[in-house]
N, C-alpha and C. Protein backbone atom coordinates (compact mmCIF):
# COMPACT_ATOMS: atom_id res chain seq x y z
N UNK A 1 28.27 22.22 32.42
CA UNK A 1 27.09 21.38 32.40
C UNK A 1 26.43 21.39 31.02
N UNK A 2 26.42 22.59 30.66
CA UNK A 2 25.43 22.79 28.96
C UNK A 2 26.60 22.11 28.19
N UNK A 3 27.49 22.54 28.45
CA UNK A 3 28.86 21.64 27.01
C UNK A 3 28.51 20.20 27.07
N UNK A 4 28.58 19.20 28.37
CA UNK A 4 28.62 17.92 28.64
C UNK A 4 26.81 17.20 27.86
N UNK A 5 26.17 18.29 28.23
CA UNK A 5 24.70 17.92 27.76
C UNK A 5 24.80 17.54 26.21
N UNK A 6 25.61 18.83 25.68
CA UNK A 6 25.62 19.04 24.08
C UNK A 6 26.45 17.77 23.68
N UNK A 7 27.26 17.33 24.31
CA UNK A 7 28.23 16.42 24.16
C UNK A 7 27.81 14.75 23.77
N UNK A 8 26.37 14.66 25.13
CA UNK A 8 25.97 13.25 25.21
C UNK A 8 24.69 13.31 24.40
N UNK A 9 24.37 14.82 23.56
CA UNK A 9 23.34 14.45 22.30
C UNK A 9 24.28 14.08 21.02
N UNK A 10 25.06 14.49 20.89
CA UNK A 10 26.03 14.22 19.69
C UNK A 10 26.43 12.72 19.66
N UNK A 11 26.92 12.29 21.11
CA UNK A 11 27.18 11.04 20.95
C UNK A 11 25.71 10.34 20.76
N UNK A 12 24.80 10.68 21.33
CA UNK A 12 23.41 9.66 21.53
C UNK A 12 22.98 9.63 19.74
N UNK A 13 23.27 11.26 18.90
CA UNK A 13 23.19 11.25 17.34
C UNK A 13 23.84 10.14 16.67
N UNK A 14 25.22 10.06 17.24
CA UNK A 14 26.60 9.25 16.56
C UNK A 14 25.99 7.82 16.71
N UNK A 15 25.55 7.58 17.87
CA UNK A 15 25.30 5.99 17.94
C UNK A 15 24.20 5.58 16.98
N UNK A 16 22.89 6.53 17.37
CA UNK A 16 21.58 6.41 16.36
C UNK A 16 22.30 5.78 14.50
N UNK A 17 22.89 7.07 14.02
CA UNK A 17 23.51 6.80 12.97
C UNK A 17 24.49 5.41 12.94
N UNK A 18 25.19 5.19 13.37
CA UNK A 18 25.65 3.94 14.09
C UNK A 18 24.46 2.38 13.74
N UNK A 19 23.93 2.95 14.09
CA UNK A 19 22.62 1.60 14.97
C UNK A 19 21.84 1.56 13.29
N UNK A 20 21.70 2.73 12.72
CA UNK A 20 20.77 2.73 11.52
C UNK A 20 20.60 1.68 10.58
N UNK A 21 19.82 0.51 10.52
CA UNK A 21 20.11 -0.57 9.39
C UNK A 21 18.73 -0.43 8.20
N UNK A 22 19.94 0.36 7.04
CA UNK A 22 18.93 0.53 5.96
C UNK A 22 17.94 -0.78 5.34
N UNK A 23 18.96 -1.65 5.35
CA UNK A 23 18.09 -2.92 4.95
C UNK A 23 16.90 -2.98 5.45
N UNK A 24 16.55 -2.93 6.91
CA UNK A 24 15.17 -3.39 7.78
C UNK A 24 14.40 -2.34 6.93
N UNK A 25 15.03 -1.06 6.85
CA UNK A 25 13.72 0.14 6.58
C UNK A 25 13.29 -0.39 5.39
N UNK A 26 14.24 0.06 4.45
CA UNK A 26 13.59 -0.51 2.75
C UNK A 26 12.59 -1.76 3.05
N UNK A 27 13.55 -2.77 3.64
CA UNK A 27 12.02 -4.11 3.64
C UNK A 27 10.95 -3.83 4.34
N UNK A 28 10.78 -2.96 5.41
CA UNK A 28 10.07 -2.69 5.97
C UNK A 28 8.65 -2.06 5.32
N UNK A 29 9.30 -1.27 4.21
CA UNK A 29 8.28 -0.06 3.20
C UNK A 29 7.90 -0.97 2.12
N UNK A 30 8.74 -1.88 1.63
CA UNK A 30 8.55 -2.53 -0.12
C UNK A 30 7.80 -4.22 0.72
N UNK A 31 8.06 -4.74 1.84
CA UNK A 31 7.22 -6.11 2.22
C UNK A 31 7.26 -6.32 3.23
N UNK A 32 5.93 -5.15 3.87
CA UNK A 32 5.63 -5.28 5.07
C UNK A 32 5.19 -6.65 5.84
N UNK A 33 4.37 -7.33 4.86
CA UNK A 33 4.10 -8.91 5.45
C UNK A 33 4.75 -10.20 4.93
N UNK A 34 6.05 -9.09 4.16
CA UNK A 34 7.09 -10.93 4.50
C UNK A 34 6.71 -11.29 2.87
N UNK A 35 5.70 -11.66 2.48
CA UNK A 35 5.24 -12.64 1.31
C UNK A 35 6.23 -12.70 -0.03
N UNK A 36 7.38 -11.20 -0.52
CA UNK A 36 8.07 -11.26 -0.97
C UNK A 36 9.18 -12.11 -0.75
N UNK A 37 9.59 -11.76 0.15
CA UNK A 37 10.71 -12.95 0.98
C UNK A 37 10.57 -14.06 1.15
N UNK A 38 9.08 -14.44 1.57
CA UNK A 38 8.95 -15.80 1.24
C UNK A 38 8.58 -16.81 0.03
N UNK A 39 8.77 -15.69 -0.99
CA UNK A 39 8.33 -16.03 -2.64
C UNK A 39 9.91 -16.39 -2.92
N UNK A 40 10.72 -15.72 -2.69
CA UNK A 40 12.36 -15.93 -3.30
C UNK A 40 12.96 -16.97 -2.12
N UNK A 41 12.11 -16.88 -1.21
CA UNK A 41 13.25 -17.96 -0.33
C UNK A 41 13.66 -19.28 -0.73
N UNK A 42 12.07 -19.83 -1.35
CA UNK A 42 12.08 -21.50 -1.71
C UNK A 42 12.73 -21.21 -3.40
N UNK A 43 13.45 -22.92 -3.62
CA UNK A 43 13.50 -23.09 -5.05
C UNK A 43 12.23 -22.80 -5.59
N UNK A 44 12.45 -22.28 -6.92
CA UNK A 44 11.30 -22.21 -7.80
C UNK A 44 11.05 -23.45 -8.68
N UNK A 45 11.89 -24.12 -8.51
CA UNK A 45 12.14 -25.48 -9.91
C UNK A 45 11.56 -26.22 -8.78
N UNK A 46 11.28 -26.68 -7.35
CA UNK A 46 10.91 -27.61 -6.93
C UNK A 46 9.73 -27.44 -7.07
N UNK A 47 9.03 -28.70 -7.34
CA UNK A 47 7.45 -28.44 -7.38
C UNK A 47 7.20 -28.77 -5.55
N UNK A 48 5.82 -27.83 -5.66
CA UNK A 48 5.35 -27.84 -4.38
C UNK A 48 4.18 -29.01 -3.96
N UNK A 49 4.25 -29.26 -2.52
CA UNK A 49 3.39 -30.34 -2.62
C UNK A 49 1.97 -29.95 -2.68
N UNK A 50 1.17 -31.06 -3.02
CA UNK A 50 -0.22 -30.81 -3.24
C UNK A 50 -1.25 -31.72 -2.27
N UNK A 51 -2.19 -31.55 -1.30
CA UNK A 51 -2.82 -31.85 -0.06
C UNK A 51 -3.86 -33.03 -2.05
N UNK A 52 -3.95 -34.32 -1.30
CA UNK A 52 -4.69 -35.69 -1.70
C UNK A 52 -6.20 -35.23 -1.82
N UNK A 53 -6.39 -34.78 -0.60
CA UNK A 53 -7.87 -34.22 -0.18
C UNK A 53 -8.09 -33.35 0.39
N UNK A 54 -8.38 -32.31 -0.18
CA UNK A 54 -8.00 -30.78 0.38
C UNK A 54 -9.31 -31.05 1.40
N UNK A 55 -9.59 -30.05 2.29
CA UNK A 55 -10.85 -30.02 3.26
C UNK A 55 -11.17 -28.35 3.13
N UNK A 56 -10.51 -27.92 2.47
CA UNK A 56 -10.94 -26.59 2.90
C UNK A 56 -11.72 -26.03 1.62
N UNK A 57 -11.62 -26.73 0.37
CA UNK A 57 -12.51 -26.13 -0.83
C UNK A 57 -14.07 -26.94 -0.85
N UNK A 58 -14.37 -25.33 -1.14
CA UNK A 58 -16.07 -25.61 -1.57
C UNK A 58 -16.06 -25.43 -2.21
N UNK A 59 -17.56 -26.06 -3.53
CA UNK A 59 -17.39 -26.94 -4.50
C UNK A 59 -18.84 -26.40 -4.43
N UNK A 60 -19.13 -25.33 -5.26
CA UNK A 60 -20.30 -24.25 -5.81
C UNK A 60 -21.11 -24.97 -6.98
N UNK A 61 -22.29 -25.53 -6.72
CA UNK A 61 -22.74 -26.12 -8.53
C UNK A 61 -22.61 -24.88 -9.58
N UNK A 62 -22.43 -25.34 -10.67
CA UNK A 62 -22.60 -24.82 -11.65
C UNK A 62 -23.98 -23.87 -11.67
N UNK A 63 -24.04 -22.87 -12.41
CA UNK A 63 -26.08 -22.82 -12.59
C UNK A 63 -25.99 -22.83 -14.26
N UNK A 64 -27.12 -23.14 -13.91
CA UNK A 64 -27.86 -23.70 -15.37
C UNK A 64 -27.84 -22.67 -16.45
N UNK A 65 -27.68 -23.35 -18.00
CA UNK A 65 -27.14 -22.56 -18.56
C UNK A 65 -28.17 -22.37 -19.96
N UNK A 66 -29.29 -21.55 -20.19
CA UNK A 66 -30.07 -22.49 -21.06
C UNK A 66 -29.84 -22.03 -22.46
N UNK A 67 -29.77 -23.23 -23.15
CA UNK A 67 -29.71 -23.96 -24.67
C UNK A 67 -29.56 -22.70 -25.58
N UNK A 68 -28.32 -22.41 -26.42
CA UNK A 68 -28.39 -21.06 -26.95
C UNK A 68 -28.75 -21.35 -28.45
N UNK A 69 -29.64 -21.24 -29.17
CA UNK A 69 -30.22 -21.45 -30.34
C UNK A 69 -29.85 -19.78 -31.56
N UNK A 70 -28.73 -20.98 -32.43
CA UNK A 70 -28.11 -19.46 -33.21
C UNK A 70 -28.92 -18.95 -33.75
N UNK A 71 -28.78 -17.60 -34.21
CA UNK A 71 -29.91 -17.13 -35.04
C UNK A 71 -29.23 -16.88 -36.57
N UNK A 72 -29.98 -17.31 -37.36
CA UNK A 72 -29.19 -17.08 -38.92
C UNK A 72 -30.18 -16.32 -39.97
N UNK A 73 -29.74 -15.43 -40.75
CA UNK A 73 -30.31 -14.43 -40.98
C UNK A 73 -29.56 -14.45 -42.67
N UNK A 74 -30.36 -14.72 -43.53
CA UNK A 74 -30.03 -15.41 -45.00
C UNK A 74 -29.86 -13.73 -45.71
N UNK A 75 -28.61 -13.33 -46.29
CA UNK A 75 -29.02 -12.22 -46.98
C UNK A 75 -29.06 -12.46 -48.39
N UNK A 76 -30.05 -10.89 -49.38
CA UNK A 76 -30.60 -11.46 -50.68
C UNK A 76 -29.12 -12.15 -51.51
N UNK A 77 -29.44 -13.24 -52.24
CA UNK A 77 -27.84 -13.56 -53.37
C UNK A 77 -27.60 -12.12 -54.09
N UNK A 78 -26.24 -12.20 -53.88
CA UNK A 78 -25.60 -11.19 -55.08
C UNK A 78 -25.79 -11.43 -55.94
N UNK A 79 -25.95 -10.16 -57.33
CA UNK A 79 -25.91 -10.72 -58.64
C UNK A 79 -24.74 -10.80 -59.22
N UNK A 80 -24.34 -11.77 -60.40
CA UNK A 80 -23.22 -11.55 -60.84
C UNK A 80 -22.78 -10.46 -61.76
N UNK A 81 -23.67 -9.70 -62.16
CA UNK A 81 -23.35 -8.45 -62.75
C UNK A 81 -23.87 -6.98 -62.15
N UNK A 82 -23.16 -6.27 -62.30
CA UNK A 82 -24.32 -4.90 -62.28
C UNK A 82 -24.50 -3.95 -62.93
N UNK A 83 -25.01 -3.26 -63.43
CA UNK A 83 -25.20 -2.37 -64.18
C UNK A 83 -24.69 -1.61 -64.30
N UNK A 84 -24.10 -0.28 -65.17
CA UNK A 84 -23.22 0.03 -64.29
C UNK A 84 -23.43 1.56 -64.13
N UNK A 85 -25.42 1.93 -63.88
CA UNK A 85 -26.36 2.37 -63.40
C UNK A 85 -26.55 2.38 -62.10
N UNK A 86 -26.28 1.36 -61.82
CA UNK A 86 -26.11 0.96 -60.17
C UNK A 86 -24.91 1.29 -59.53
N UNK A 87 -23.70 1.75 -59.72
CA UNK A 87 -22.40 1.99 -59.50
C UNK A 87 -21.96 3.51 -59.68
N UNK A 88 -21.63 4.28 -58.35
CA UNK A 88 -21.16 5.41 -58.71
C UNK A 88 -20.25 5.52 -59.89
N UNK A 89 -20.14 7.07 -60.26
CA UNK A 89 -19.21 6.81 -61.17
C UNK A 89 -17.71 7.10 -60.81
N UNK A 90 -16.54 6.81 -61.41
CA UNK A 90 -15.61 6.52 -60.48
C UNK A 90 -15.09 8.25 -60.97
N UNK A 91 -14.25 8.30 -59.91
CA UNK A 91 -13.07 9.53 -60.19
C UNK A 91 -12.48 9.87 -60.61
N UNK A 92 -12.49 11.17 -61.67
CA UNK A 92 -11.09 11.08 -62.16
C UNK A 92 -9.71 11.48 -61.70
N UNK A 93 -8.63 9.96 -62.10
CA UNK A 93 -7.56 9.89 -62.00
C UNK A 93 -6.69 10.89 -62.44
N UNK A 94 -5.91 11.99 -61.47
CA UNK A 94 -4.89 13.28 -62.27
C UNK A 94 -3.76 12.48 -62.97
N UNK A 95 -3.13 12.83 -63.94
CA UNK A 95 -2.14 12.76 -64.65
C UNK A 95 -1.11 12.60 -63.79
N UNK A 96 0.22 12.05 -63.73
CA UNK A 96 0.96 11.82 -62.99
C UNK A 96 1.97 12.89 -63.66
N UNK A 97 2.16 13.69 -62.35
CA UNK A 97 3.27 14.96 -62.31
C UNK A 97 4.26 14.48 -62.70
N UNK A 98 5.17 15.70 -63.83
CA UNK A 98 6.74 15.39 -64.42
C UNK A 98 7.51 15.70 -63.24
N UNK A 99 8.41 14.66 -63.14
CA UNK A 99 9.35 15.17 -62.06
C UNK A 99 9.89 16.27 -62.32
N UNK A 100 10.31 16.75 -61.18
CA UNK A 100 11.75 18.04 -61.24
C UNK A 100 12.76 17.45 -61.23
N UNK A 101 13.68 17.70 -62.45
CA UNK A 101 15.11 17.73 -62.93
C UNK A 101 15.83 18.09 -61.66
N UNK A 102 16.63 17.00 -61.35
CA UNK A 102 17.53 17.15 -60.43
C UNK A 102 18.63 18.25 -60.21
N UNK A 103 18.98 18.68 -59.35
CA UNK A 103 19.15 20.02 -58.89
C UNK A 103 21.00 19.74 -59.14
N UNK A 104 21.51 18.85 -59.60
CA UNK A 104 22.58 18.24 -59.83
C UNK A 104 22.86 17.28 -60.93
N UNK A 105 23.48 17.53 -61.49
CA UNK A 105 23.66 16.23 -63.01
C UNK A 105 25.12 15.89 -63.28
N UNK A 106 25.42 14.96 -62.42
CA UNK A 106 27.03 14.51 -62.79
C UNK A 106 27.32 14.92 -64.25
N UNK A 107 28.83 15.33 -64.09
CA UNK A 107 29.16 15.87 -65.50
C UNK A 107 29.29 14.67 -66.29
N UNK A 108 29.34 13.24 -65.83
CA UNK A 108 29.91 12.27 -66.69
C UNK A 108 28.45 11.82 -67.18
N UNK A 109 27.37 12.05 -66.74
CA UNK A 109 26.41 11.59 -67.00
C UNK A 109 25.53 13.09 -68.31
N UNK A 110 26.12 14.44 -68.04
CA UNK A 110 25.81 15.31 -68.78
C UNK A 110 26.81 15.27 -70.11
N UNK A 111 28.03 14.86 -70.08
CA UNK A 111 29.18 14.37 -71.05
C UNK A 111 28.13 13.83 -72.27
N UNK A 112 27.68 12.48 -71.22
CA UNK A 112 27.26 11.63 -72.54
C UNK A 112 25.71 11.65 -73.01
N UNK A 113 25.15 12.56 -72.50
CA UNK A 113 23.58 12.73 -72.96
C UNK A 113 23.94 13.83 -74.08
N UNK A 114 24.93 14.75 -73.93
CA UNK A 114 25.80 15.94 -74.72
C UNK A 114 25.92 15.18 -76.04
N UNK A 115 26.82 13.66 -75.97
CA UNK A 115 27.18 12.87 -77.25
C UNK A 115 26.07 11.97 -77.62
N UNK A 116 24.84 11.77 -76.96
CA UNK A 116 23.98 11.24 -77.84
C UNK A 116 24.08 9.75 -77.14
N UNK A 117 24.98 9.54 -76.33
CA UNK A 117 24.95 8.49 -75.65
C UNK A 117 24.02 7.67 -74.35
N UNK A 118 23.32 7.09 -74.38
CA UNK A 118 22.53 7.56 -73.67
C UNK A 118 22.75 5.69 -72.41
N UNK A 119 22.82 5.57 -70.92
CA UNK A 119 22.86 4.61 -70.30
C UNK A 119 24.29 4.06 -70.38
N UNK A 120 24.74 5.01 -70.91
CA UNK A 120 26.46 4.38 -71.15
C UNK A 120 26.93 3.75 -69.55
């Protein structure tokens, strides 16, 4: 009796697995109300129709919007010169560092600085 029991859960397992359709679940979790499916169902290139006289839109006035008057604000003219009293004084610029001699000097290029040759 316990073997036959164990027997008709295994099969009742086998069928479940059987019966399982992943498709429904996934759609089930990612578009529960369809609206995906019904976005890809129709052509996208067909245009859709459009109601002559819709009845269902309301049509809110505007509200009033009042008159925006810029504000302009004149600053003093620049002069064309300045003193140069009026002007920090600038920084001084460091000397620009000697490079370091390359850690390598082709011999054909040490050959001819050797003979006085120089861009050969």
């Amino acid at each position: 009796m316990m073997r036959e029991a164990n027997l008709d859960d295994i099969k009742n397992s086998i069928n479940e697995i059987r019966n399982f359709d992943l498709k429904d679940v996934v759609e089930k979790h990612v578009d529960p109300d369809g609206t995906l499916r019904d976005t890809f169902a129709g052509n996208p290139l067909e245009p859709t129709p459009v109601a002559e006289h819709p009845t269902d839109v309301v049509v809110t006035p505007e509200p009033e919007v009042a008159e925006v008057i810029p504000l302009v604000v004149e600053a003093p003219p620049i002069p064309a010169f300045l003193p140069p009293s009026a002007v920090a004084p600038a920084l001084p610029v460091p000397a620009p560092e000697e490079p370091e001699p390359p850690a390598f000097v082709p011999p054909e290029v040490a050959r001819d600085a050797h003979h006085g040759r120089v861009g050969a």
